[in-house]
N, C-alpha and C. Protein backbone atom coordinates (compact mmCIF):
# COMPACT_ATOMS: atom_id res chain seq x y z
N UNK A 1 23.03 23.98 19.32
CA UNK A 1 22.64 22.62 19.05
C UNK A 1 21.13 22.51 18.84
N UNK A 2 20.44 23.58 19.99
CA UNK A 2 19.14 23.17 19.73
C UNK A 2 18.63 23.47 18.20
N UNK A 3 19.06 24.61 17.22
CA UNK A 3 18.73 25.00 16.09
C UNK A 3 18.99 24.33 15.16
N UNK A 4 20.19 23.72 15.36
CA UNK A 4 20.39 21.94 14.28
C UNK A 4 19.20 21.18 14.38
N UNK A 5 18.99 20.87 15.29
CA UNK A 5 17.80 20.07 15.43
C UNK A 5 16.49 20.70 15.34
N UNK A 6 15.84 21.85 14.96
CA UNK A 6 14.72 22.59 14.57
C UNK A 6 14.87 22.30 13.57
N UNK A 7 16.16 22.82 12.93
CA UNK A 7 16.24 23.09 11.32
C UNK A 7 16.32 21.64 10.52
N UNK A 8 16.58 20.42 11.34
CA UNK A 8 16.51 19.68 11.07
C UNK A 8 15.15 18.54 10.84
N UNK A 9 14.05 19.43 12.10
CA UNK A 9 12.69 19.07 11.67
C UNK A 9 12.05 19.13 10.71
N UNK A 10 12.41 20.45 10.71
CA UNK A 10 11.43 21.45 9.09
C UNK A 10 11.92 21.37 8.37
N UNK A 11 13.32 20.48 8.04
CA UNK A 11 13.90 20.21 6.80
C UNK A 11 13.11 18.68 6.47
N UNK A 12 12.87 18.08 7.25
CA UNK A 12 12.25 16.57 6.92
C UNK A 12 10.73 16.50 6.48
N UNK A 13 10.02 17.69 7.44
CA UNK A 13 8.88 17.72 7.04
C UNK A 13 8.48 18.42 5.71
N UNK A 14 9.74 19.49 5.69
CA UNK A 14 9.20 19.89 3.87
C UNK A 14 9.84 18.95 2.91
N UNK A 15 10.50 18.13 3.08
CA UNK A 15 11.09 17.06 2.01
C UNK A 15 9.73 15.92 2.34
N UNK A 16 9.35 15.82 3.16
CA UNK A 16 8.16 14.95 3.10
C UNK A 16 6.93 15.36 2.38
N UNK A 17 6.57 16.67 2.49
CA UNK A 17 5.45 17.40 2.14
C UNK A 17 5.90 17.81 0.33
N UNK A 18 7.13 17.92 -0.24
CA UNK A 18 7.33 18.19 -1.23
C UNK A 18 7.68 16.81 -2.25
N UNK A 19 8.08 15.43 -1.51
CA UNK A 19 7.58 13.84 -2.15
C UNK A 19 6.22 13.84 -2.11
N UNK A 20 5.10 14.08 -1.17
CA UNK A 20 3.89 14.30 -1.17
C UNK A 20 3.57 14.49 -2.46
N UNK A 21 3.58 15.96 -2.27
CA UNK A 21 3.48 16.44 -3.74
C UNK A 21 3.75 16.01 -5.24
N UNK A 22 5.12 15.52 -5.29
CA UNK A 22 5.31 15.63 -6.32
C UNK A 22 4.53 13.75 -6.61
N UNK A 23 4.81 12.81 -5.65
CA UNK A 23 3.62 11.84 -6.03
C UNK A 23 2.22 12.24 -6.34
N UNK A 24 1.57 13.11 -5.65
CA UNK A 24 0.11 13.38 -5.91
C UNK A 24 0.18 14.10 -7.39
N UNK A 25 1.03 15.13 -7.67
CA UNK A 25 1.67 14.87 -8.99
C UNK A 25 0.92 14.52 -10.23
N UNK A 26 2.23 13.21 -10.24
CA UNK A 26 2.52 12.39 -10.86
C UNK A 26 1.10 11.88 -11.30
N UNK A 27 0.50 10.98 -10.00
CA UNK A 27 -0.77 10.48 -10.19
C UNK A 27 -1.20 10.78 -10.52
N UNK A 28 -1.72 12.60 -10.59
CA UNK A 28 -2.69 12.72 -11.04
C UNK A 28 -3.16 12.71 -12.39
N UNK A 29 -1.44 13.24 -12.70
CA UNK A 29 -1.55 13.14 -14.52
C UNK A 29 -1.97 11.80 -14.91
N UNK A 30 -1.31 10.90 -14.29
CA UNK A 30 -1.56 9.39 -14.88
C UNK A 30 -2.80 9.36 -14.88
N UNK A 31 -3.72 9.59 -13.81
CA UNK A 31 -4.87 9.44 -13.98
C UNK A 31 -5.94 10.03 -14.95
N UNK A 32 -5.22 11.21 -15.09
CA UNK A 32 -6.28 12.14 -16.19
C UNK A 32 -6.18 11.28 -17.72
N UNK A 33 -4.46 11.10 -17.58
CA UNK A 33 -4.67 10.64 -19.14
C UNK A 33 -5.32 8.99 -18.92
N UNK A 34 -5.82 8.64 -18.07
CA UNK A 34 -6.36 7.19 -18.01
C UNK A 34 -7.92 7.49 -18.45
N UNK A 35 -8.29 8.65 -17.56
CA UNK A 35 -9.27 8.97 -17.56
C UNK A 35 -10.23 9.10 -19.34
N UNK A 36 -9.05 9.86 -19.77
CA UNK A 36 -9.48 10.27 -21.10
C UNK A 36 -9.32 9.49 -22.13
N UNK A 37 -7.94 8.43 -22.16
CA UNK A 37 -7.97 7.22 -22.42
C UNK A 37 -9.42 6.61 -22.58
N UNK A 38 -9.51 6.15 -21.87
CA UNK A 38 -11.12 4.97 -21.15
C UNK A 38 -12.12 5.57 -21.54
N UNK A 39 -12.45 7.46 -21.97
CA UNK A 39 -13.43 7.79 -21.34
C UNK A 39 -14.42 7.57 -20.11
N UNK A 40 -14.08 7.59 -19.38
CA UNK A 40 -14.62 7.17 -17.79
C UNK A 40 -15.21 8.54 -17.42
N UNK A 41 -16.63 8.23 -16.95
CA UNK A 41 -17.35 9.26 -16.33
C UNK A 41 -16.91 9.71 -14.96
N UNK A 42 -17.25 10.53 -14.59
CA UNK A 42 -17.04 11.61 -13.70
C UNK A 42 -17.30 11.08 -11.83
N UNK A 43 -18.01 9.55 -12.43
CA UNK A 43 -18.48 8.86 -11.36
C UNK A 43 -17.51 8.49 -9.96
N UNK A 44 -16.61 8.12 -10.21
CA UNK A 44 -15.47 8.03 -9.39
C UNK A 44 -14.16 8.49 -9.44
N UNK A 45 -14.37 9.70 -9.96
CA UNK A 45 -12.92 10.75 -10.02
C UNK A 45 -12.80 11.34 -8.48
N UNK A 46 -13.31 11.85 -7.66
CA UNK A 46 -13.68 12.00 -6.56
C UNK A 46 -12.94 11.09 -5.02
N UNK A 47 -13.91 10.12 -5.37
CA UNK A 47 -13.45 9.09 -4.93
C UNK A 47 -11.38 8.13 -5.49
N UNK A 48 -10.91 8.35 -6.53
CA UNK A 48 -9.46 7.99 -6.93
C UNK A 48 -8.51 9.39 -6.40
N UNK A 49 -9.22 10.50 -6.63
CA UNK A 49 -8.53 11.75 -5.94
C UNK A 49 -8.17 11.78 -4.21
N UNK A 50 -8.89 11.12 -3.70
CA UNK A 50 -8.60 10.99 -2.47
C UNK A 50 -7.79 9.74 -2.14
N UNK A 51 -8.31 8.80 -2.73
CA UNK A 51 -6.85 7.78 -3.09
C UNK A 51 -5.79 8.39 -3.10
N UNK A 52 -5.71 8.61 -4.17
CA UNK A 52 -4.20 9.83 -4.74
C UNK A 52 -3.55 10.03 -3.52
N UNK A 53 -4.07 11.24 -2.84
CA UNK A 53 -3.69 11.91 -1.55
C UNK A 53 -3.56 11.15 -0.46
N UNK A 54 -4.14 10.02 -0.06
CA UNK A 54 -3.83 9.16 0.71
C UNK A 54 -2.65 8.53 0.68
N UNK A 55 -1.99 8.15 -0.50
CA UNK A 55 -1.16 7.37 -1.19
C UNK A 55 -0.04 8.05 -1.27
N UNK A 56 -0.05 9.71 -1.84
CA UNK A 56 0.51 10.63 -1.60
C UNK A 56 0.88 11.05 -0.28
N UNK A 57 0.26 11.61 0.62
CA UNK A 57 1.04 11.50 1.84
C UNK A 57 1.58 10.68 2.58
N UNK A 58 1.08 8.99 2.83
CA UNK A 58 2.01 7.83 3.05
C UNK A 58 3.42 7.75 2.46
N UNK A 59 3.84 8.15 1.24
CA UNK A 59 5.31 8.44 1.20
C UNK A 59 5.56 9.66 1.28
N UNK A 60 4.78 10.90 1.34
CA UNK A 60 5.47 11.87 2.07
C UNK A 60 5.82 11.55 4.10
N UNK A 61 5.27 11.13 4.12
CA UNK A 61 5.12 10.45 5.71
C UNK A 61 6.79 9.77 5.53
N UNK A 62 6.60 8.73 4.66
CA UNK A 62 7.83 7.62 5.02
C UNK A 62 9.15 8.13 4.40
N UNK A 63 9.46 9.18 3.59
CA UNK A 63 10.59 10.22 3.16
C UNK A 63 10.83 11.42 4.44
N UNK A 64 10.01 11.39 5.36
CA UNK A 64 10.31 12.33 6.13
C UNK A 64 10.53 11.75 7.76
N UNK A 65 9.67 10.22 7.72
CA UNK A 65 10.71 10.00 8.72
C UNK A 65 11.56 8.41 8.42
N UNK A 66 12.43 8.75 7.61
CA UNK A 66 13.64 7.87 6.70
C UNK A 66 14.52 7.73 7.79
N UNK A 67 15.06 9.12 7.72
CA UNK A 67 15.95 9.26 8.75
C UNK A 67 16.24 9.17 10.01
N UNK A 68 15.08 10.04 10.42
CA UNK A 68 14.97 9.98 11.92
C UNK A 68 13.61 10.29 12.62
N UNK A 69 12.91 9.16 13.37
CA UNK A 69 11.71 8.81 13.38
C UNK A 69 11.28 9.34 14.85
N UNK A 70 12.17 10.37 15.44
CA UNK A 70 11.61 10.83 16.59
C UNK A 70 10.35 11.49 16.32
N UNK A 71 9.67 12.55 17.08
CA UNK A 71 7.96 12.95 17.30
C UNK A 71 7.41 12.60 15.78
N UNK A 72 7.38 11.36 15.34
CA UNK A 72 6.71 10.50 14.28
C UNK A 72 5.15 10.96 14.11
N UNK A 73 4.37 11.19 15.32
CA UNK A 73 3.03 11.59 15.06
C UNK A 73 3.29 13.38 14.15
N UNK A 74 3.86 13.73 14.96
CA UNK A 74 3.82 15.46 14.94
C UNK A 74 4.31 15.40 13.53
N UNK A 75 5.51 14.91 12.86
CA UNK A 75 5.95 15.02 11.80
C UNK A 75 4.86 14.48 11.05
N UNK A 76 4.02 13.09 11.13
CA UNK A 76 3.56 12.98 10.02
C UNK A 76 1.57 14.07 9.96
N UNK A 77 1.60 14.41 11.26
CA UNK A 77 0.40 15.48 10.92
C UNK A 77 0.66 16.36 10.51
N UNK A 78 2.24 16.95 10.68
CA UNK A 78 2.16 17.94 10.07
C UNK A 78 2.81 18.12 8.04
N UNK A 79 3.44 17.02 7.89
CA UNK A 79 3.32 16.66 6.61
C UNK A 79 2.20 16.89 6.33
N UNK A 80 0.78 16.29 6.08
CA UNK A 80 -0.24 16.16 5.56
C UNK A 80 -0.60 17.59 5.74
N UNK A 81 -1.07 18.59 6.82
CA UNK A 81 -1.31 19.44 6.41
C UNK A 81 -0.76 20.04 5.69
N UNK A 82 0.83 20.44 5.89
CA UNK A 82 1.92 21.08 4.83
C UNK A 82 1.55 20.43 3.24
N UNK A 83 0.90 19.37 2.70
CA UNK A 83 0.95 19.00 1.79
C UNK A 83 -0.51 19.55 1.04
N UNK A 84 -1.41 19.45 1.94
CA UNK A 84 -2.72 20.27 1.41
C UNK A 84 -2.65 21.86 0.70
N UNK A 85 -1.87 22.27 1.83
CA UNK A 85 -1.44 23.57 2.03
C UNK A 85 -0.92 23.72 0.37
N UNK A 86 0.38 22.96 0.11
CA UNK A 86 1.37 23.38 -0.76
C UNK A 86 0.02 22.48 -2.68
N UNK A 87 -0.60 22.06 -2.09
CA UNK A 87 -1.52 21.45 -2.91
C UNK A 87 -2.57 22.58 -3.74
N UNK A 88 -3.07 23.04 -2.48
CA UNK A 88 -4.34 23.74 -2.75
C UNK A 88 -3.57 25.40 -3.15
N UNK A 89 -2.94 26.03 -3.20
CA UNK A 89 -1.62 26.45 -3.63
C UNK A 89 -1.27 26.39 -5.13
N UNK A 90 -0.63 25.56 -5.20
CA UNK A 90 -0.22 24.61 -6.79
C UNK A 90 -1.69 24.43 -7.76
N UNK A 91 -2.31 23.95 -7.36
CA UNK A 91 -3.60 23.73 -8.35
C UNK A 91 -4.65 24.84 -8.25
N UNK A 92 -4.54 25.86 -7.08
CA UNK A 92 -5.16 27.06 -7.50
C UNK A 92 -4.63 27.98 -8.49
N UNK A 93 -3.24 28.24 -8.17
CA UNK A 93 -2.06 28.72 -9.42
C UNK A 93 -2.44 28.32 -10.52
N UNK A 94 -2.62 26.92 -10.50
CA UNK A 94 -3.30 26.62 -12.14
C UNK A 94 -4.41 26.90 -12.37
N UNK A 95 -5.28 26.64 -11.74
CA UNK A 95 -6.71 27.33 -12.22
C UNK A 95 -7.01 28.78 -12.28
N UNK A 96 -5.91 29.17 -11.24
CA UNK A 96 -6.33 31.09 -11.58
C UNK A 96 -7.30 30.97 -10.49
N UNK A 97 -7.12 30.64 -9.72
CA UNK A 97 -8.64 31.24 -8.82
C UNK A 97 -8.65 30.31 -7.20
N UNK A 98 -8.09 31.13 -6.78
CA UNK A 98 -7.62 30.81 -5.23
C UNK A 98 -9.57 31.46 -4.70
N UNK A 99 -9.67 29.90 -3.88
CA UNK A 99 -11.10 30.44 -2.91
C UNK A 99 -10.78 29.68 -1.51
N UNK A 100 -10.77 30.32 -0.51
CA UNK A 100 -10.84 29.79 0.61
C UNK A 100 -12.43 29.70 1.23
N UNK A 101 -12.66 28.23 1.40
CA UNK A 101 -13.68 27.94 1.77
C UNK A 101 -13.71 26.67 2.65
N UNK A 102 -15.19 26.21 3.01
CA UNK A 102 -14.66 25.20 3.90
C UNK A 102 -14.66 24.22 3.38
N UNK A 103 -14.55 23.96 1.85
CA UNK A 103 -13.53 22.56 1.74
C UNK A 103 -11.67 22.46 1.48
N UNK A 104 -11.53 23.77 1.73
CA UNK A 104 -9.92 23.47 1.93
C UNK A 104 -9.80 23.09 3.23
N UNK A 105 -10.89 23.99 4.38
CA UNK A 105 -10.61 23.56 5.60
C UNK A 105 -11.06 22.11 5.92
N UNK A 106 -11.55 21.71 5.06
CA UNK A 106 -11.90 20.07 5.57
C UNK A 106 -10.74 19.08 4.93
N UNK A 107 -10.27 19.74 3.88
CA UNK A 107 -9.06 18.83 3.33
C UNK A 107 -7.74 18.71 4.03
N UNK A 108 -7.80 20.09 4.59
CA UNK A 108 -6.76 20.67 5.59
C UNK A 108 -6.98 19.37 6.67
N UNK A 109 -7.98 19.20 7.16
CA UNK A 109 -7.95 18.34 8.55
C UNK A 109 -8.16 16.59 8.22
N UNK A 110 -8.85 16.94 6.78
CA UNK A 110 -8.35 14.87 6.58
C UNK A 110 -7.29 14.94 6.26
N UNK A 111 -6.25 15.53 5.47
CA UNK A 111 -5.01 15.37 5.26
C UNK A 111 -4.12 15.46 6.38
N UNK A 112 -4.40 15.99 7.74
CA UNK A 112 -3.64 15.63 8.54
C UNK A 112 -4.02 14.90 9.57
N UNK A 113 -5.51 14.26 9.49
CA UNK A 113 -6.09 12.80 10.32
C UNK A 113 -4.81 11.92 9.27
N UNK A 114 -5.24 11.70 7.92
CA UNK A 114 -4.47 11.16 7.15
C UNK A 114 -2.68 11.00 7.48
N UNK A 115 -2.43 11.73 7.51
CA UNK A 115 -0.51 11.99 7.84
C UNK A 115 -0.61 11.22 9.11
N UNK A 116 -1.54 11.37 10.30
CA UNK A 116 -1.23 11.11 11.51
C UNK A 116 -1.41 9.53 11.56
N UNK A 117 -2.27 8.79 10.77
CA UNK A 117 -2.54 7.54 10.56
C UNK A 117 -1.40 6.89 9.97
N UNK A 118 -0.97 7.50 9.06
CA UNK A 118 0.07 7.04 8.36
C UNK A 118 1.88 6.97 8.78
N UNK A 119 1.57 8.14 9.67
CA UNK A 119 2.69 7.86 10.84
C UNK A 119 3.06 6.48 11.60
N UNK A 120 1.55 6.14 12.04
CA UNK A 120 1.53 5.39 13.15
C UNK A 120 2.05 3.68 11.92
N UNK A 121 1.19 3.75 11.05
CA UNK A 121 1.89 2.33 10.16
C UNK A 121 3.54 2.51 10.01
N UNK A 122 3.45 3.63 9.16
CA UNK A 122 5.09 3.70 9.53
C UNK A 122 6.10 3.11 10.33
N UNK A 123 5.53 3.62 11.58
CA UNK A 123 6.07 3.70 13.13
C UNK A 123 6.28 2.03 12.94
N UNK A 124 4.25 1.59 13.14
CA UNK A 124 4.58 -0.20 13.20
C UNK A 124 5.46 -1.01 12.46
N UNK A 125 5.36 -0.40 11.14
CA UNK A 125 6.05 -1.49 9.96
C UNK A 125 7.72 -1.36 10.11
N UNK A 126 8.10 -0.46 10.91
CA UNK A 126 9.72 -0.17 10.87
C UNK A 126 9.93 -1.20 12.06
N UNK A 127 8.93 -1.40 13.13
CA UNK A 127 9.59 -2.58 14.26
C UNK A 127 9.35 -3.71 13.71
């Protein structure tokens, strides 16, 4: 019984961390082609990218605890990191050029301040 319920964690948190994704995604394309659309300078790409990811893990957060909203903090910190993770990953693949440095490790830890915040609305907005 207890392994139903493991397997049942890490099944929610990678369905959370993989809606993550595929919203941050989505956005981002939308945004590029907005970007290039508009021509819009470089001024606040930065700043909408972290949007993105914010926005992005709030429904990876709320797809993972749909179902079942027990350790709600733990699941949604660990979404957000799992989502950096599977992020920085995916868009290094595309660029060809994986660097570990300390801004993955800083993305690593707002993305899961981020998840853990986003838990807690969750949590509120479901009572």
């Amino acid at each position: 019984m207890e392994k139903v319920k493991k397997s049942g964690f890490w099944l929610a948190i990678t369905k959370g961390a993989i809606v993550a994704l595929g919203v941050a995604m989505v956005s981002i394309l939308a945004f590029a082609f907005i970007v290039k659309w508009a021509s819009l300078g470089e001024n606040g790409i930065n700043v909408v990218n972290q949007i993105i990811k914010i926005v992005a893990i709030f429904f990876g957060v709320v797809a993972c605890l749909k179902v079942n909203s027990d350790k709600h903090l733990y699941k949604g910190m660990i979404v957000g990191a799992f989502f950096a993770v599977l992020s920085f990953l995916l868009f290094s693949a595309l660029n060809k050029s994986f660097s570990f440095d300390l801004t993955f490790v800083w993305d690593v830890v707002f993305a899961t301040a981020i998840g853990l915040i986003c838990a807690i609305v969750v949590n509120i907005l479901r009572k």
